[in-house]
C-alpha atoms as a PDB file:
ATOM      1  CA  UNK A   1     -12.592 -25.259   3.009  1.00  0.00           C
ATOM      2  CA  UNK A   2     -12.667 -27.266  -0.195  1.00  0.00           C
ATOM      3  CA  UNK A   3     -10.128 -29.801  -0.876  1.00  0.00           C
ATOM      4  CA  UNK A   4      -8.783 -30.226  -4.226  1.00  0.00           C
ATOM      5  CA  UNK A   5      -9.746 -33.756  -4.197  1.00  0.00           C
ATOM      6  CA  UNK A   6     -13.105 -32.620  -3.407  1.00  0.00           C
ATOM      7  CA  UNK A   7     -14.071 -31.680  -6.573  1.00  0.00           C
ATOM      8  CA  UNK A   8     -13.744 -32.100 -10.327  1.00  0.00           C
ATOM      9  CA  UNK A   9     -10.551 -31.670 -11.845  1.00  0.00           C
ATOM     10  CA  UNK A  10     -10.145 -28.240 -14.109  1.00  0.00           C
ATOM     11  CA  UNK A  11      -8.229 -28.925 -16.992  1.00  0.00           C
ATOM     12  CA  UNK A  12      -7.073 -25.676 -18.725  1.00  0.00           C
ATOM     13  CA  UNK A  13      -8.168 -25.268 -22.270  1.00  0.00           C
ATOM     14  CA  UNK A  14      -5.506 -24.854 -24.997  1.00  0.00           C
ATOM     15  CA  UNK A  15      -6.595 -21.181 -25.171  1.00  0.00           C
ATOM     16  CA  UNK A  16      -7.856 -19.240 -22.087  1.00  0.00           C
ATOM     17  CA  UNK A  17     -10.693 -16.923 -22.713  1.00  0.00           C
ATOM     18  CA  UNK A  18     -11.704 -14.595 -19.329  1.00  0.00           C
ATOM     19  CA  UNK A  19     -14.545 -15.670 -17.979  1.00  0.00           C
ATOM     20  CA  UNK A  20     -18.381 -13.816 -17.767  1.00  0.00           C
ATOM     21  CA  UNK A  21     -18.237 -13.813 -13.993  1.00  0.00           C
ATOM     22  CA  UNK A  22     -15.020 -14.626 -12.345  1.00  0.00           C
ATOM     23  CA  UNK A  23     -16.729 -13.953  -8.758  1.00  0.00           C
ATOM     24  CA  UNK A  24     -15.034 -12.160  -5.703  1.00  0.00           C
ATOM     25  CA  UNK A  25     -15.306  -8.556  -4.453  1.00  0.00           C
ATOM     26  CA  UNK A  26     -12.972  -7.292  -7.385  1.00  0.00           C
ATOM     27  CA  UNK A  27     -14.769  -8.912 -10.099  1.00  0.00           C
ATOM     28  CA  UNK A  28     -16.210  -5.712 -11.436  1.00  0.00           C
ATOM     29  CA  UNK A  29     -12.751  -4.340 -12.268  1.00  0.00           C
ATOM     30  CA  UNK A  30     -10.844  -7.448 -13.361  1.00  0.00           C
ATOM     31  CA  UNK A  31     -10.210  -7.352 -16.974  1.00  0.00           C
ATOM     32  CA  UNK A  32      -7.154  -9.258 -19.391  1.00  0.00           C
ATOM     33  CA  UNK A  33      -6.586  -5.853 -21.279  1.00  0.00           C
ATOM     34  CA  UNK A  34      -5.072  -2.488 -19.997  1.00  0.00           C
ATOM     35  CA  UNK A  35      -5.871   1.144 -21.061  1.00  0.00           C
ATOM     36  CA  UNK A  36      -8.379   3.820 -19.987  1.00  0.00           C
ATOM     37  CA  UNK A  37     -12.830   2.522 -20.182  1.00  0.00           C
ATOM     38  CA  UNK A  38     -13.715   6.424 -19.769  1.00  0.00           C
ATOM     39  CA  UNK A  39     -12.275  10.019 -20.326  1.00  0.00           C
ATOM     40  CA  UNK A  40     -11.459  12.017 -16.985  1.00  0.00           C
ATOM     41  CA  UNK A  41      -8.768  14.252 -16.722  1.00  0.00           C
ATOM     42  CA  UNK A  42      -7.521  14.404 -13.045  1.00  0.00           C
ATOM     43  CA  UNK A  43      -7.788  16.999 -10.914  1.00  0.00           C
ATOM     44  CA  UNK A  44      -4.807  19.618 -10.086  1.00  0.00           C
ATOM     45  CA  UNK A  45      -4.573  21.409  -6.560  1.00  0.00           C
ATOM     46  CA  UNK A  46      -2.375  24.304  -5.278  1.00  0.00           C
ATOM     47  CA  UNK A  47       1.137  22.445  -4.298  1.00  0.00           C
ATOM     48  CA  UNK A  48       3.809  20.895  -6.974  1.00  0.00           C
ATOM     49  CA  UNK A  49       2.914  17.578  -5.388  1.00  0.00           C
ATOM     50  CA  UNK A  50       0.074  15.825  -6.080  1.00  0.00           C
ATOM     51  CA  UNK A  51      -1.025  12.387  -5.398  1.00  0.00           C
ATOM     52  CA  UNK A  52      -3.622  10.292  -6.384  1.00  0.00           C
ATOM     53  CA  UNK A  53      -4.511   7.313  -4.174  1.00  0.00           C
ATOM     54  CA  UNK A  54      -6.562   5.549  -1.277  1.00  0.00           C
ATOM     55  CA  UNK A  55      -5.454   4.981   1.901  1.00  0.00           C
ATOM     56  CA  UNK A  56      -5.031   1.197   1.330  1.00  0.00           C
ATOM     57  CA  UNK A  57      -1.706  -0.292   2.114  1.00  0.00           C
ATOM     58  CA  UNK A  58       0.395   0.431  -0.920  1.00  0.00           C
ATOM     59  CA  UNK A  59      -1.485   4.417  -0.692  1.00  0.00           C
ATOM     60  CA  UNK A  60      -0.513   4.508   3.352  1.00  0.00           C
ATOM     61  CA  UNK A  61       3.197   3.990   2.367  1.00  0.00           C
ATOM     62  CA  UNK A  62       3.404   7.360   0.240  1.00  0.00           C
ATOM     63  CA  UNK A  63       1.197   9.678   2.651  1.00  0.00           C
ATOM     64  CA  UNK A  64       2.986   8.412   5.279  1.00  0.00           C
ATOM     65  CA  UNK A  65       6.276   9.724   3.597  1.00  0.00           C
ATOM     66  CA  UNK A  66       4.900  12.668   2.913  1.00  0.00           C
ATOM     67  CA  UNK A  67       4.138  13.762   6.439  1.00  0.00           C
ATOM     68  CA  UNK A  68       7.364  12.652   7.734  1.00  0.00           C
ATOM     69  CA  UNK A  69       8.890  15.246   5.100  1.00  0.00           C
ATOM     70  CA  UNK A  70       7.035  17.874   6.452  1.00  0.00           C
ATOM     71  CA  UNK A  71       7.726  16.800   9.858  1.00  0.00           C
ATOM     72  CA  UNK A  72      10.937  17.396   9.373  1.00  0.00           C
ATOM     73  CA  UNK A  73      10.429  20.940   7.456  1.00  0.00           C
ATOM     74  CA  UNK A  74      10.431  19.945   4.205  1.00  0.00           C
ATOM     75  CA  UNK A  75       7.496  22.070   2.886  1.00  0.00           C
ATOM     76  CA  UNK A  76       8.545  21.657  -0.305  1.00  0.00           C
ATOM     77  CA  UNK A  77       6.630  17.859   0.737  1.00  0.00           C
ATOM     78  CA  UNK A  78       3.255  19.723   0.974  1.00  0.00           C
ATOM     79  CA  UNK A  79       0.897  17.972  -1.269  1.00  0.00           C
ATOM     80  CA  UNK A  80      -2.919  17.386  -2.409  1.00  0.00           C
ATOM     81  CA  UNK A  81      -3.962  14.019  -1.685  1.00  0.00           C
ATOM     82  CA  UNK A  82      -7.188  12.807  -4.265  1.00  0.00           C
ATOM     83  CA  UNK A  83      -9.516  10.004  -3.644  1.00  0.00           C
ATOM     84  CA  UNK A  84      -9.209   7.368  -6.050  1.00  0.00           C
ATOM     85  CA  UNK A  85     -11.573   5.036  -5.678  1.00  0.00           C
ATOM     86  CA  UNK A  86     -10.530   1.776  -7.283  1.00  0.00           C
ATOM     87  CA  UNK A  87     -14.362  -0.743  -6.441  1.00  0.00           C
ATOM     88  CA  UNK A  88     -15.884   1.985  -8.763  1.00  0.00           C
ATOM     89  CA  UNK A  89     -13.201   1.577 -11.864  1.00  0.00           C
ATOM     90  CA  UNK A  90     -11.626   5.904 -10.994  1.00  0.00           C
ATOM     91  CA  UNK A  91      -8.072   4.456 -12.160  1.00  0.00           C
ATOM     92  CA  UNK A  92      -9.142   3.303 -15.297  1.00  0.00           C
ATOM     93  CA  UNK A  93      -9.964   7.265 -16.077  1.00  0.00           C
ATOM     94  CA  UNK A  94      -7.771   8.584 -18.905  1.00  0.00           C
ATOM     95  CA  UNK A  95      -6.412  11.096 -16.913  1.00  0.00           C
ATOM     96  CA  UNK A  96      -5.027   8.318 -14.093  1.00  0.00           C
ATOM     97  CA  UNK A  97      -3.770   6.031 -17.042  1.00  0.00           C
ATOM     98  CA  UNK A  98      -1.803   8.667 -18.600  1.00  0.00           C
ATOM     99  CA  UNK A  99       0.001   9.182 -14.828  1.00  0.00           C
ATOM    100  CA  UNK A 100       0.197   5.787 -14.798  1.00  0.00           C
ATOM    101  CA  UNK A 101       0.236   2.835 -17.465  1.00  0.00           C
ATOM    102  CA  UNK A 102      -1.025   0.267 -15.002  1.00  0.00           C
ATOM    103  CA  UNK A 103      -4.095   1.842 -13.535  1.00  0.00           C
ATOM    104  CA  UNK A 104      -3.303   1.046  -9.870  1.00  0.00           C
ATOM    105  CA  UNK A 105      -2.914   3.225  -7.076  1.00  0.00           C
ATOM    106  CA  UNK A 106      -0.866   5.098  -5.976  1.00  0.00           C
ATOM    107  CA  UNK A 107       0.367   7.366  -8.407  1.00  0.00           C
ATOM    108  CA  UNK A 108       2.402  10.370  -7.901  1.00  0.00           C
ATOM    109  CA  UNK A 109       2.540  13.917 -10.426  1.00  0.00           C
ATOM    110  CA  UNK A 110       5.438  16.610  -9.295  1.00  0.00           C
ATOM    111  CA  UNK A 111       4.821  19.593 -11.411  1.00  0.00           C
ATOM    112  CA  UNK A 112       7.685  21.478  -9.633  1.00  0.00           C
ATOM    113  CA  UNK A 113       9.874  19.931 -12.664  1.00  0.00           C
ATOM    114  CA  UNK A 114       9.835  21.635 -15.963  1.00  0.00           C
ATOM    115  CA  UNK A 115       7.565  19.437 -17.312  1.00  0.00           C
ATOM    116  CA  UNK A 116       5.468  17.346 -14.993  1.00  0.00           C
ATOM    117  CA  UNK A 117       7.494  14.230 -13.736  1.00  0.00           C
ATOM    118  CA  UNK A 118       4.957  11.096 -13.466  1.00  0.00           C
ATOM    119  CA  UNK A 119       5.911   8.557 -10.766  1.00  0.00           C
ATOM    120  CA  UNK A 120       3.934   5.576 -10.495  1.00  0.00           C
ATOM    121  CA  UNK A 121       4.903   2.580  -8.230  1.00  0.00           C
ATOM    122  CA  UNK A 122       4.765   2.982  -4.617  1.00  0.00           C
ATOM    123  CA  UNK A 123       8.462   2.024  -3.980  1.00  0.00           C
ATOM    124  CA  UNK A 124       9.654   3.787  -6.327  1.00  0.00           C
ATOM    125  CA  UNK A 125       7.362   7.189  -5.246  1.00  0.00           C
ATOM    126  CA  UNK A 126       8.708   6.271  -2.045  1.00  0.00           C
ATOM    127  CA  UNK A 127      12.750   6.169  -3.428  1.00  0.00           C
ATOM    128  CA  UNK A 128      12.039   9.354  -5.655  1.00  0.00           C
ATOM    129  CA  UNK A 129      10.735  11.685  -2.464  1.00  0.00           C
ATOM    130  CA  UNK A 130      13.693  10.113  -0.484  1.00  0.00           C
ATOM    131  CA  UNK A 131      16.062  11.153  -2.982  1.00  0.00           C
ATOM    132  CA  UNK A 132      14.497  14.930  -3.794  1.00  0.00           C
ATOM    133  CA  UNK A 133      14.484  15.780  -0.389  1.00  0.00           C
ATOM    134  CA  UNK A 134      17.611  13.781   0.919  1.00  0.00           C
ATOM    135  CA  UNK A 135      15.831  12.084   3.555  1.00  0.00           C
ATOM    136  CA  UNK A 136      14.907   8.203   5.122  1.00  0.00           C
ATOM    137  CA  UNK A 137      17.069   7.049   2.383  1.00  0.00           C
ATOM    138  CA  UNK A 138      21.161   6.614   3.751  1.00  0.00           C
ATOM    139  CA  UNK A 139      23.662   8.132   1.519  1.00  0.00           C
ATOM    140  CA  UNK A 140      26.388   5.789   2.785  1.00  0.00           C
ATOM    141  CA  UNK A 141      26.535   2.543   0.377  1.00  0.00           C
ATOM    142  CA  UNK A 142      26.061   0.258   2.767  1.00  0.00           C
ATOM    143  CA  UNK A 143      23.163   0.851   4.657  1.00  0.00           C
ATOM    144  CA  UNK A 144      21.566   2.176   1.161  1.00  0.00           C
ATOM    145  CA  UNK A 145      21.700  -0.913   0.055  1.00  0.00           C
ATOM    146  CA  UNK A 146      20.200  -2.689   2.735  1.00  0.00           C
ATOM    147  CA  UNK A 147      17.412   0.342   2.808  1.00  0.00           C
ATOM    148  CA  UNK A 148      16.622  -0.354  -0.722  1.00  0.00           C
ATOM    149  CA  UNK A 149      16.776  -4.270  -0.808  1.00  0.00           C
ATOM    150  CA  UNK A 150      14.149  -4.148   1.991  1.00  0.00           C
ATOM    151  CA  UNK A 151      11.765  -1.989   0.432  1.00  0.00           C
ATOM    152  CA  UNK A 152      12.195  -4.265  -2.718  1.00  0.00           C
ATOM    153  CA  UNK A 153      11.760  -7.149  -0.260  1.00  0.00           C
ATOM    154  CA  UNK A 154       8.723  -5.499  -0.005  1.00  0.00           C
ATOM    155  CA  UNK A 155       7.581  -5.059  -3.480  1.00  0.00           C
ATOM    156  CA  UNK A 156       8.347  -8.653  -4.548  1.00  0.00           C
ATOM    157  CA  UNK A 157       6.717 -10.299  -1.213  1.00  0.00           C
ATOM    158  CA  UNK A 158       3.401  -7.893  -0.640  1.00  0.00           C
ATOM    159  CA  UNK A 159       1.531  -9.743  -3.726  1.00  0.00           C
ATOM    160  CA  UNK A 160       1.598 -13.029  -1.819  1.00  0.00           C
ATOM    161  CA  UNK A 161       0.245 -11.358   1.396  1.00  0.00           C
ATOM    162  CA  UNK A 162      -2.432  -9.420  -0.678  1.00  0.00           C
ATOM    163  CA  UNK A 163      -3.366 -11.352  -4.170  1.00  0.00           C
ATOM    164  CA  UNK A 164      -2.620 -14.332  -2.730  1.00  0.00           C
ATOM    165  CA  UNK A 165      -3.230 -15.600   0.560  1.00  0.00           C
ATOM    166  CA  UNK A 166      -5.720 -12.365   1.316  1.00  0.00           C
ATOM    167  CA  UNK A 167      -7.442 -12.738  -1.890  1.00  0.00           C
ATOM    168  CA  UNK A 168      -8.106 -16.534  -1.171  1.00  0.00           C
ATOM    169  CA  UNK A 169      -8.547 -16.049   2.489  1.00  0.00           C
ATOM    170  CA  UNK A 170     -10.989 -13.289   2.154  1.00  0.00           C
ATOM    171  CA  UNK A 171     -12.086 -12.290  -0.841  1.00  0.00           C
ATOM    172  CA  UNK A 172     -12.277 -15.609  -3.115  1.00  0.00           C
ATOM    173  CA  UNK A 173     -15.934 -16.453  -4.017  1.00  0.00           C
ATOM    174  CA  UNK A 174     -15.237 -20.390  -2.587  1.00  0.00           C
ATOM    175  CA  UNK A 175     -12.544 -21.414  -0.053  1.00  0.00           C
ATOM    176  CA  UNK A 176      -9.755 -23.321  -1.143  1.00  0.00           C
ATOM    177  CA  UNK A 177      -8.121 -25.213   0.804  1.00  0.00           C
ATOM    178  CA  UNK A 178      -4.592 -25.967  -1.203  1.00  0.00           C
ATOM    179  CA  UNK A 179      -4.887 -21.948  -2.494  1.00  0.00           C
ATOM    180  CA  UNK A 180      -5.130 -20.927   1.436  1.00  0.00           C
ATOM    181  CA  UNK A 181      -2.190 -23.335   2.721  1.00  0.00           C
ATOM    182  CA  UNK A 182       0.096 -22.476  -0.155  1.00  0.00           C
ATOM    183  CA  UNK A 183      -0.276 -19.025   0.749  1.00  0.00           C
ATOM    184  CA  UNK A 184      -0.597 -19.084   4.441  1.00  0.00           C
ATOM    185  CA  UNK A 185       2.892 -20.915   4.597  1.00  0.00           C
ATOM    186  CA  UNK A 186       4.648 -17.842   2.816  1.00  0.00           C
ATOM    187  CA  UNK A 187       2.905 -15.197   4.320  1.00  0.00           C
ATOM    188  CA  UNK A 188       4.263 -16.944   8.273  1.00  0.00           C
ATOM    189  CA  UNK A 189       7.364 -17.486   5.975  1.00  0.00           C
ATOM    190  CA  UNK A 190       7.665 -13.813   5.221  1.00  0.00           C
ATOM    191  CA  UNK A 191       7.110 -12.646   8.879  1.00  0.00           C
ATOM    192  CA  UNK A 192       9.470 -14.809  10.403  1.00  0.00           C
ATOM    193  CA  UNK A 193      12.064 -13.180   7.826  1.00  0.00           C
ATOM    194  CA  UNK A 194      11.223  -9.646   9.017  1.00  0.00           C
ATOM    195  CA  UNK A 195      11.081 -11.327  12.848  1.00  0.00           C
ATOM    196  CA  UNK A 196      14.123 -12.178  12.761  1.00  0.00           C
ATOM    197  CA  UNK A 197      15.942  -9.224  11.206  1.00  0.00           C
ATOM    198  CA  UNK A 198      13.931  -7.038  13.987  1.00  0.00           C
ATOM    199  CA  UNK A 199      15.588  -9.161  16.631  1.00  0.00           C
ATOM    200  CA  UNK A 200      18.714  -7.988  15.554  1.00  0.00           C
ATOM    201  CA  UNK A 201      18.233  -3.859  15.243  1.00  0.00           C
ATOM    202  CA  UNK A 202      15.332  -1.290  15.694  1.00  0.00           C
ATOM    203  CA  UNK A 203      14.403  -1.358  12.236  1.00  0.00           C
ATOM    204  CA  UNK A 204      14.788  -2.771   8.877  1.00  0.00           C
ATOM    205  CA  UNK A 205      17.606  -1.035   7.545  1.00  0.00           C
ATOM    206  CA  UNK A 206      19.701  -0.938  11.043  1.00  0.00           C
ATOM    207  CA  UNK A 207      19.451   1.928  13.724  1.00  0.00           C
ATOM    208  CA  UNK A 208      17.783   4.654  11.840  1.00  0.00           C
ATOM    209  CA  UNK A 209      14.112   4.701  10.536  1.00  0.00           C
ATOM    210  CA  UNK A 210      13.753   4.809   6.589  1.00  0.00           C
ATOM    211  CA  UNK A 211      11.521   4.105   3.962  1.00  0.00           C
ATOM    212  CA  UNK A 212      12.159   0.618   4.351  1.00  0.00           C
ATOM    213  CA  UNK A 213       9.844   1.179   7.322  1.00  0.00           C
ATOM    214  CA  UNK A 214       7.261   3.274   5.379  1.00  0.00           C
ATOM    215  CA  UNK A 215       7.104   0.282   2.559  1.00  0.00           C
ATOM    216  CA  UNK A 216       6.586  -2.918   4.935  1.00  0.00           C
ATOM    217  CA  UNK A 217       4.727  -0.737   8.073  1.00  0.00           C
ATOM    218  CA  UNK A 218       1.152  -0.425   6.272  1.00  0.00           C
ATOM    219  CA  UNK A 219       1.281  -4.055   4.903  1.00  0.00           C
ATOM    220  CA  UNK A 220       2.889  -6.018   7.734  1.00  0.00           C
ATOM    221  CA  UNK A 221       2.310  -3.729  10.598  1.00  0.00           C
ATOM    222  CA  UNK A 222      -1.247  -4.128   9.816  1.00  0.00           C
ATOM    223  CA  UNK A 223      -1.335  -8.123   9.573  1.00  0.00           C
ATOM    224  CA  UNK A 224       0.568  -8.031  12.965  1.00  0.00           C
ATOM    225  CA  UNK A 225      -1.948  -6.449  14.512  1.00  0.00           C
ATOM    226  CA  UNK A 226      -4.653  -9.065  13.198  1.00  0.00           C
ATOM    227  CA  UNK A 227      -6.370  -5.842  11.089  1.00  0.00           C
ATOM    228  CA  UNK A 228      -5.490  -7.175   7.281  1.00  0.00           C
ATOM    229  CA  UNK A 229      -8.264  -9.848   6.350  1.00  0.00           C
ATOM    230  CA  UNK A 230      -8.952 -10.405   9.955  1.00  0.00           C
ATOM    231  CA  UNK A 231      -6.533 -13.469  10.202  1.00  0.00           C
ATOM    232  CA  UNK A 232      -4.346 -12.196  12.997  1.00  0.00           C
ATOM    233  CA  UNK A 233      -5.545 -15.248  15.459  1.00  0.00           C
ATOM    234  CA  UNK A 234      -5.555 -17.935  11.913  1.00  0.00           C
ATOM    235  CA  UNK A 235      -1.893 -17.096  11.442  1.00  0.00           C
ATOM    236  CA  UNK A 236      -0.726 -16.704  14.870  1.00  0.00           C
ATOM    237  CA  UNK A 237       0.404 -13.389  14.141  1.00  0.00           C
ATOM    238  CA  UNK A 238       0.686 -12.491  18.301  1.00  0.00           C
ATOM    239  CA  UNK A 239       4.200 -14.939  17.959  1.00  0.00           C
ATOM    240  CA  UNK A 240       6.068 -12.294  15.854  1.00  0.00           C
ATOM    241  CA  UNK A 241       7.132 -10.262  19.004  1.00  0.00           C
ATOM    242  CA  UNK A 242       9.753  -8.426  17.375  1.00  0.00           C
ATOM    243  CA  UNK A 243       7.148  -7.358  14.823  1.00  0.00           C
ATOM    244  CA  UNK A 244       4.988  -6.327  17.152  1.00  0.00           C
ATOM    245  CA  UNK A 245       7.247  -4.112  19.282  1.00  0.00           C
ATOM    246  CA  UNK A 246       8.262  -2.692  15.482  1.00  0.00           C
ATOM    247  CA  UNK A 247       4.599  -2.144  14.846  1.00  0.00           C
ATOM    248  CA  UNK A 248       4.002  -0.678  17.788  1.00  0.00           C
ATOM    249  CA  UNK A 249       6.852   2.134  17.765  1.00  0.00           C
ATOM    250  CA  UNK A 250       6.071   2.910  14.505  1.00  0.00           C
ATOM    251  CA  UNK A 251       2.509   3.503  15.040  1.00  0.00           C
ATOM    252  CA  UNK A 252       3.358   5.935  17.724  1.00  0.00           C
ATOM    253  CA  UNK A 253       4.648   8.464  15.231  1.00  0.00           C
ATOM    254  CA  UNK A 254       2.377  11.664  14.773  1.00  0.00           C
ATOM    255  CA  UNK A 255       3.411  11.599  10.745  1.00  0.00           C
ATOM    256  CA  UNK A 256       2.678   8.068  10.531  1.00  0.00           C
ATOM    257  CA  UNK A 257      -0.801   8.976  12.622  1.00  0.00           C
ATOM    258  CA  UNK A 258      -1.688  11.599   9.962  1.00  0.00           C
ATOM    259  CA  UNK A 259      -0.445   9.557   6.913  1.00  0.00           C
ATOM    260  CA  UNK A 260      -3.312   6.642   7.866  1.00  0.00           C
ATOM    261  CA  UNK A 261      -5.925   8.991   7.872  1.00  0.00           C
ATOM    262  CA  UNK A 262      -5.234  10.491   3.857  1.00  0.00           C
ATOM    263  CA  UNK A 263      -7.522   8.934   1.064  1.00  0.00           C
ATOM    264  CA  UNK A 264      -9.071   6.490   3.670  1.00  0.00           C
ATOM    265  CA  UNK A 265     -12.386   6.018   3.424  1.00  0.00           C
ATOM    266  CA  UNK A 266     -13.671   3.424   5.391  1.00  0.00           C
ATOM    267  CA  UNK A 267     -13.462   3.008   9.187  1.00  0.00           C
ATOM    268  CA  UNK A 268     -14.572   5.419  12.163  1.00  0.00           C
ATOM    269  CA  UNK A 269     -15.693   8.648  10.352  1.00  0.00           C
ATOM    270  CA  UNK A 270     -13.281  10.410  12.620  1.00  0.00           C
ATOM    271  CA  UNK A 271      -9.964   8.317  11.456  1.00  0.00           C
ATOM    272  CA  UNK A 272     -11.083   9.132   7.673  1.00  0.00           C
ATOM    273  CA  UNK A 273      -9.857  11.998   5.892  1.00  0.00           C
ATOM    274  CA  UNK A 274     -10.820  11.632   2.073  1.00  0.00           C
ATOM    275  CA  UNK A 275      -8.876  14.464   0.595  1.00  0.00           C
ATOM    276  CA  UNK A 276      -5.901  16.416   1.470  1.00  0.00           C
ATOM    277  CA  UNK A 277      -5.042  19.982   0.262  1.00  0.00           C
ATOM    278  CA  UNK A 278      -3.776  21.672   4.065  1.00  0.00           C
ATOM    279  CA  UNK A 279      -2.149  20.853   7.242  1.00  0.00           C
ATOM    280  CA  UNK A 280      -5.621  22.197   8.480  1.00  0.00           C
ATOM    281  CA  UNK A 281      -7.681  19.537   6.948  1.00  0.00           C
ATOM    282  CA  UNK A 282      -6.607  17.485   9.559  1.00  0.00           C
ATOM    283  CA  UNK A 283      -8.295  19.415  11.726  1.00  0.00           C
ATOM    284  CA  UNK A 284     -11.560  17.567  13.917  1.00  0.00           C
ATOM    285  CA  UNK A 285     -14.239  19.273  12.268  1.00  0.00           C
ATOM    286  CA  UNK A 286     -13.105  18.679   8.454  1.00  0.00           C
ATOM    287  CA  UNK A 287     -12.749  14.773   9.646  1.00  0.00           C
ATOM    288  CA  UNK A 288     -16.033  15.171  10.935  1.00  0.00           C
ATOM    289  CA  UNK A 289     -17.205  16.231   7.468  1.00  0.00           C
ATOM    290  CA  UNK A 290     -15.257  14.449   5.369  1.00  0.00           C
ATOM    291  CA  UNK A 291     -16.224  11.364   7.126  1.00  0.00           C
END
């Protein structure tokens, strides 16, 4: 790694300008400006939900949620799931920028209202389903609030985990070495916070599972288990035992099994399932050919 000293000072200039070639895995889509680059409408299947995603962790929060629902019996949660893929520029379609204004995933249409409801933000897809079909979200004040300030926890502190220390750890044409401790710190910061509070009840929000659970899970669930950015054994993630027994329960779930698979497409062809339009795609044989 490169320390700061190590190299010539950068001075900003009095106006920035974006550079040619900014470097990274993401530098094909990184732009200043918002707003659609192409015209394509998006695609509308056969249930009031539909979803537009990939099965990263911000799209693993709201497919999870959805197959708890109908775990429950909520059908009214049935849903198409469509593959967004973000490395080739899909959300900067006009269709996906109309659904949502800032052209990341996921985003969520419900055309069971009178006039198509948008939802974009995956805590607040995750608050809206909660609240239409009265579930993973307590009604009494107290434990609301402690539902909701966790999966806001979640919104504020998941940009350091992913734009920050993973982008710099992983993705970051050069290492550097101040960009990578500053990080690093906060991201052990931030699981010693949700250590902690899972030494003291089951899950995040007390006794009962909620979509506190569904928000941190895919991000912190996954750095637990040393998957995100491969830095389980550089941050010592095996020390978070209450995070790790959390982890573990959750991942037990058959919802949470299913949710996983929706919009992913990397991984074992078998653990990928691209689209979603049926209970039945889960089925081996559409995995098979999805994957």
């Amino acid at each position: 790694m490169r320390r700061m000293t190590d190299s010539t000072p950068y001075a900003p200039p009095r106006i920035w300008q974006p550079p040619h070639n900014s470097g990274g895995r993401f530098a094909n889509i990184n732009r200043p400006v918002a707003g659609a680059t192409h015209d394509k409408p998006l695609p509308v299947g056969k249930h009031p939900l539909q979803l537009y995603s990939l099965g990263t962790p911000n799209g693993v929060k709201v497919t999870v949620m959805l197959e708890e629902l109908l775990a429950l019996g909520h059908s009214g949660a049935e849903y198409d799931a469509w593959l967004i893929r973000i490395n080739e520029g899909e959300q900067f379609g006009s269709g996906f920028v109309a659904a949502n204004p800032n052209s990341k995933i996921p985003v969520l249409v419900d055309h069971s209202e009178p006039t198509p409801l948008r939802v974009f933000e995956s805590g607040a897809i995750l608050q809206y389903l909660a609240e239409k079909f009265g579930a993973f979200l307590p009604t009494a004040r107290a434990p609301r609030a402690e539902c909701l300030a966790w999966v806001n926890w979640l919104m504020g502190s998941a940009p350091f985990l992913g734009g920050g220390f993973g982008h710099f750890y992983a993705y970051a044409p050069s290492k550097i070495e101040y960009a990578i401790d500053r990080y690093a710190m906060e991201v052990k910061r931030q699981l010693d916070v949700l250590d902690r509070r899972l030494a003291e009840v089951p899950y995040l929000a007390g006794a009962d599972y909620t979509i506190a659970d569904m928000a941190v899970w895919p991000w912190y669930g996954a750095l637990a288990k040393g998957l995100l950015y491969e830095a389980g054994e550089f941050l010592q993630v095996q020390t978070y035992t209450h995070v790790l027994r959390w982890t573990d329960e959750i991942a037990q779930r058959p919802a949470v099994k299913r949710g996983r698979m929706v919009n992913r497409a990397w991984g074992e062809p078998a653990s990928q399932l691209h689209e979603r339009h049926d209970a039945s795609d889960f089925d081996t044989r559409t995995q098979d050919k999805l994957g």
